[in-house]
C-alpha atoms as a PDB file:
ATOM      1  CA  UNK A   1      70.138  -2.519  50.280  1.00  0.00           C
ATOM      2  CA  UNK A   2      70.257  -4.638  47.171  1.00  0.00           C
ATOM      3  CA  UNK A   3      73.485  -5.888  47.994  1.00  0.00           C
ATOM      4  CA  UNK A   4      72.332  -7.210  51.087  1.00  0.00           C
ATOM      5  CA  UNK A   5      68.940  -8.492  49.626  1.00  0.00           C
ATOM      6  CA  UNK A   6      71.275 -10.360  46.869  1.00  0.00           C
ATOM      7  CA  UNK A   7      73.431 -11.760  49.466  1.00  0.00           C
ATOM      8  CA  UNK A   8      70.363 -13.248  51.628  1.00  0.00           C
ATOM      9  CA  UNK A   9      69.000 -14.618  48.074  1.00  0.00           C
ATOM     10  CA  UNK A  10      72.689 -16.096  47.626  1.00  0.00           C
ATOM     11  CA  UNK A  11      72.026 -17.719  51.518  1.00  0.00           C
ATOM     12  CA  UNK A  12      68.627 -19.651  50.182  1.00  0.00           C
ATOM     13  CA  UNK A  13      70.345 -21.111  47.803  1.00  0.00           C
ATOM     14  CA  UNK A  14      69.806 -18.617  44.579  1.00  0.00           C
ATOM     15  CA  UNK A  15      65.980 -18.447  44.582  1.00  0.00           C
ATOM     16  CA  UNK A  16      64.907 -15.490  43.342  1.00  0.00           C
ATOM     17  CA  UNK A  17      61.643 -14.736  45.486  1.00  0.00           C
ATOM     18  CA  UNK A  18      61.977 -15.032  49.100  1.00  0.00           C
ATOM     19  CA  UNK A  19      58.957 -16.846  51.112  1.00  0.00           C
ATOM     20  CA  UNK A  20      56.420 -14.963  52.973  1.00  0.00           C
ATOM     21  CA  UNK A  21      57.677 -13.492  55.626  1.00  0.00           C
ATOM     22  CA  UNK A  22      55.433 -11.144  58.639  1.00  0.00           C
ATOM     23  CA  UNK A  23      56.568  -9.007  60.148  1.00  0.00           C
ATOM     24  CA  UNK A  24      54.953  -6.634  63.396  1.00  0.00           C
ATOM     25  CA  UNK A  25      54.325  -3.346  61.945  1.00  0.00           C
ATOM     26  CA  UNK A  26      52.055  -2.154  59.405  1.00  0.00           C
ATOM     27  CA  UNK A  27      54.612  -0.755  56.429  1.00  0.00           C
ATOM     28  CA  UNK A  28      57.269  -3.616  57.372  1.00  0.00           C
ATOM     29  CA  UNK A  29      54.827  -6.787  55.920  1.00  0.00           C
ATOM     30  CA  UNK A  30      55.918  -8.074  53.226  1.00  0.00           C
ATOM     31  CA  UNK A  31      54.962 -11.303  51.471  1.00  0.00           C
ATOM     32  CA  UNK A  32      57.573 -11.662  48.313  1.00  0.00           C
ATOM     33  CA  UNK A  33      60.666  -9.756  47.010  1.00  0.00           C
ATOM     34  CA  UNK A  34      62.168  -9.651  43.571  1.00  0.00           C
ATOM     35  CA  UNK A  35      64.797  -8.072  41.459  1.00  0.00           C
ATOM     36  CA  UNK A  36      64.109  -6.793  37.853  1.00  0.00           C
ATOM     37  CA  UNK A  37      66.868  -7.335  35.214  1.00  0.00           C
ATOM     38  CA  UNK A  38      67.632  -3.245  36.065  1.00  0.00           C
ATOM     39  CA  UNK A  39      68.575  -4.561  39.433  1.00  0.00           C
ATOM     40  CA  UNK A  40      65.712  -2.675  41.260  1.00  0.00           C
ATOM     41  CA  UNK A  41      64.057  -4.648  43.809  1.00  0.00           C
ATOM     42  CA  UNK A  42      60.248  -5.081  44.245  1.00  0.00           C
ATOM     43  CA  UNK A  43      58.978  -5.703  47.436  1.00  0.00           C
ATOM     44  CA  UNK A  44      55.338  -7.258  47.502  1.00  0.00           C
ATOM     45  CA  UNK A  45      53.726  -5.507  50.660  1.00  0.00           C
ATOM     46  CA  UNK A  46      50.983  -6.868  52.937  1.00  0.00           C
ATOM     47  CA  UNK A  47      49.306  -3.661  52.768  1.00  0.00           C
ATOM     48  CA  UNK A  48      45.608  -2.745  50.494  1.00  0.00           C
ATOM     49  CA  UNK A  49      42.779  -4.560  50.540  1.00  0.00           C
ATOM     50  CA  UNK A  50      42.083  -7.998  49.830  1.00  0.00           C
ATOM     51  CA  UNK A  51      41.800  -7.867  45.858  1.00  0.00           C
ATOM     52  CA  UNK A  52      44.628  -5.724  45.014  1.00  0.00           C
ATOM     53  CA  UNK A  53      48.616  -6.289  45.325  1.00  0.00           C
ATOM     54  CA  UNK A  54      50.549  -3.351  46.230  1.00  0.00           C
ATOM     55  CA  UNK A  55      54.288  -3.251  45.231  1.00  0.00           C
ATOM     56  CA  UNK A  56      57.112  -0.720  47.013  1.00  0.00           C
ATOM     57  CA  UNK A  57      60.190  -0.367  44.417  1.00  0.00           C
ATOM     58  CA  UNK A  58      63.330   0.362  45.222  1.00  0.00           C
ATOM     59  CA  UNK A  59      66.604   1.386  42.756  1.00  0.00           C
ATOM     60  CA  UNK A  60      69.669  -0.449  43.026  1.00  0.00           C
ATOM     61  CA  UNK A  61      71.076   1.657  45.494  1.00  0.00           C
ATOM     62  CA  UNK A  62      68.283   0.828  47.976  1.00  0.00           C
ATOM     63  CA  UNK A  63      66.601   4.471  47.268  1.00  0.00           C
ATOM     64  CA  UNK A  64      62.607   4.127  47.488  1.00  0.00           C
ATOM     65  CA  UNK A  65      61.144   5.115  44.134  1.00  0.00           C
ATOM     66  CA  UNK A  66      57.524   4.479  45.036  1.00  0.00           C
ATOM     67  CA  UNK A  67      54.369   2.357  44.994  1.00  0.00           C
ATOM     68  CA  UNK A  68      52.968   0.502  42.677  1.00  0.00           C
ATOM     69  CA  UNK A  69      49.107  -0.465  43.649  1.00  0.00           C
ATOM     70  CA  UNK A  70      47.924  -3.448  41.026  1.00  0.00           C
ATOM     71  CA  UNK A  71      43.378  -3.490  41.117  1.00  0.00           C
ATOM     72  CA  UNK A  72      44.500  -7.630  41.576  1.00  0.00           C
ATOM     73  CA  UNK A  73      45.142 -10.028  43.123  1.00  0.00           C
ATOM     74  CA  UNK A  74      48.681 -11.946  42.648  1.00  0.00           C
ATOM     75  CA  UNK A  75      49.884 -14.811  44.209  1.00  0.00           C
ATOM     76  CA  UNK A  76      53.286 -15.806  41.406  1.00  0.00           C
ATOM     77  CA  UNK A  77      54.673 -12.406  39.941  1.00  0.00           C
ATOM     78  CA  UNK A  78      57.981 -11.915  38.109  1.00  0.00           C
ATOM     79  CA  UNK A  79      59.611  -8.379  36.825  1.00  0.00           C
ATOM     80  CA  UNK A  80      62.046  -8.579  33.840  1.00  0.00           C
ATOM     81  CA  UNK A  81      62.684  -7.525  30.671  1.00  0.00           C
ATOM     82  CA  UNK A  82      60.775  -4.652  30.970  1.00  0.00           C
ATOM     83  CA  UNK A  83      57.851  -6.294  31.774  1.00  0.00           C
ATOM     84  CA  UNK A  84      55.852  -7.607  35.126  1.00  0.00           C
ATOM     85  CA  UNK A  85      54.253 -11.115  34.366  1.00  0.00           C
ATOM     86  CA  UNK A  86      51.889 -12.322  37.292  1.00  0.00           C
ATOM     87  CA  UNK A  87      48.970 -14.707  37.722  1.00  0.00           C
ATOM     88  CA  UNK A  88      46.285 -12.981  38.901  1.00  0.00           C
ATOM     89  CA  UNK A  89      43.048 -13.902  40.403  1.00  0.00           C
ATOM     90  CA  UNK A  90      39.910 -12.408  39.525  1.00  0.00           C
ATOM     91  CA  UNK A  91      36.740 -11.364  41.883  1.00  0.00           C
ATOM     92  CA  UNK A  92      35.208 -14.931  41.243  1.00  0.00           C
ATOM     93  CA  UNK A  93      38.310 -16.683  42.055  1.00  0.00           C
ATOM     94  CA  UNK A  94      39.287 -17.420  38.452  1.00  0.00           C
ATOM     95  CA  UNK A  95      43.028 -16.793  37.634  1.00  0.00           C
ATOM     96  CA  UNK A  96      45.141 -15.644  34.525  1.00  0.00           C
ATOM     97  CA  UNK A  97      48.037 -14.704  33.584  1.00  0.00           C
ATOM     98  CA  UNK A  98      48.911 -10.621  33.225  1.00  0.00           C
ATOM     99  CA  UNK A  99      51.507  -8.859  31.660  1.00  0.00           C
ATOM    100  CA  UNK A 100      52.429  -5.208  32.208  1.00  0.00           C
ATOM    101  CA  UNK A 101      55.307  -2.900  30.798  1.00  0.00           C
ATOM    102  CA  UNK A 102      57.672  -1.448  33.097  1.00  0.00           C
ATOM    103  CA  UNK A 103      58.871   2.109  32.528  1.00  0.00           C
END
């Protein structure tokens, strides 16, 4: 799987995150997709509710190794160096930047 997620990166011309894309089908929306500096890939889903971001992770090999369900809102996220960086927007609209370890 990450082989073929690099080689469609490769196809847009290197850019890291991939534009929203829909897709029919509840657990096959996703909106973003990024690979950490491990090489695991993070998938930002379509699912949860409004005010949270929910992330599927998967290890190099393209082997699920689970959910990750942020209480925000993220619109610009990047994983690396052991750490997730996103801008995040608030209940009352106001955004700010957040920064999480990875473990």
């Amino acid at each position: 799987m990450a082989a073929r997620m690099t080689a469609m990166l490769a196809e847009r011309g290197g850019r890291r995150a991939v534009p929203a894309v829909a897709v029919d089908g509840e657990r096959n929306h996703f909106r973003a997709l990024e690979f950490d500096d491990l090489g695991r890939l993070w998938v930002q889903t379509g699912r949860g509710d409004p005010d949270e971001t929910i992330f599927d992770v998967f290890d190099p090999a393209g082997r699920y190794l689970g959910e990750l369900d942020m209480p925000h809102r993220t619109d610009v996220w990047t994983p690396g160096s052991g750490l997730l960086v996103a801008r995040i927007h608030d209940a009352d609209g106001v955004q700010y930047i957040g920064v999480w370890r990875i473990r």
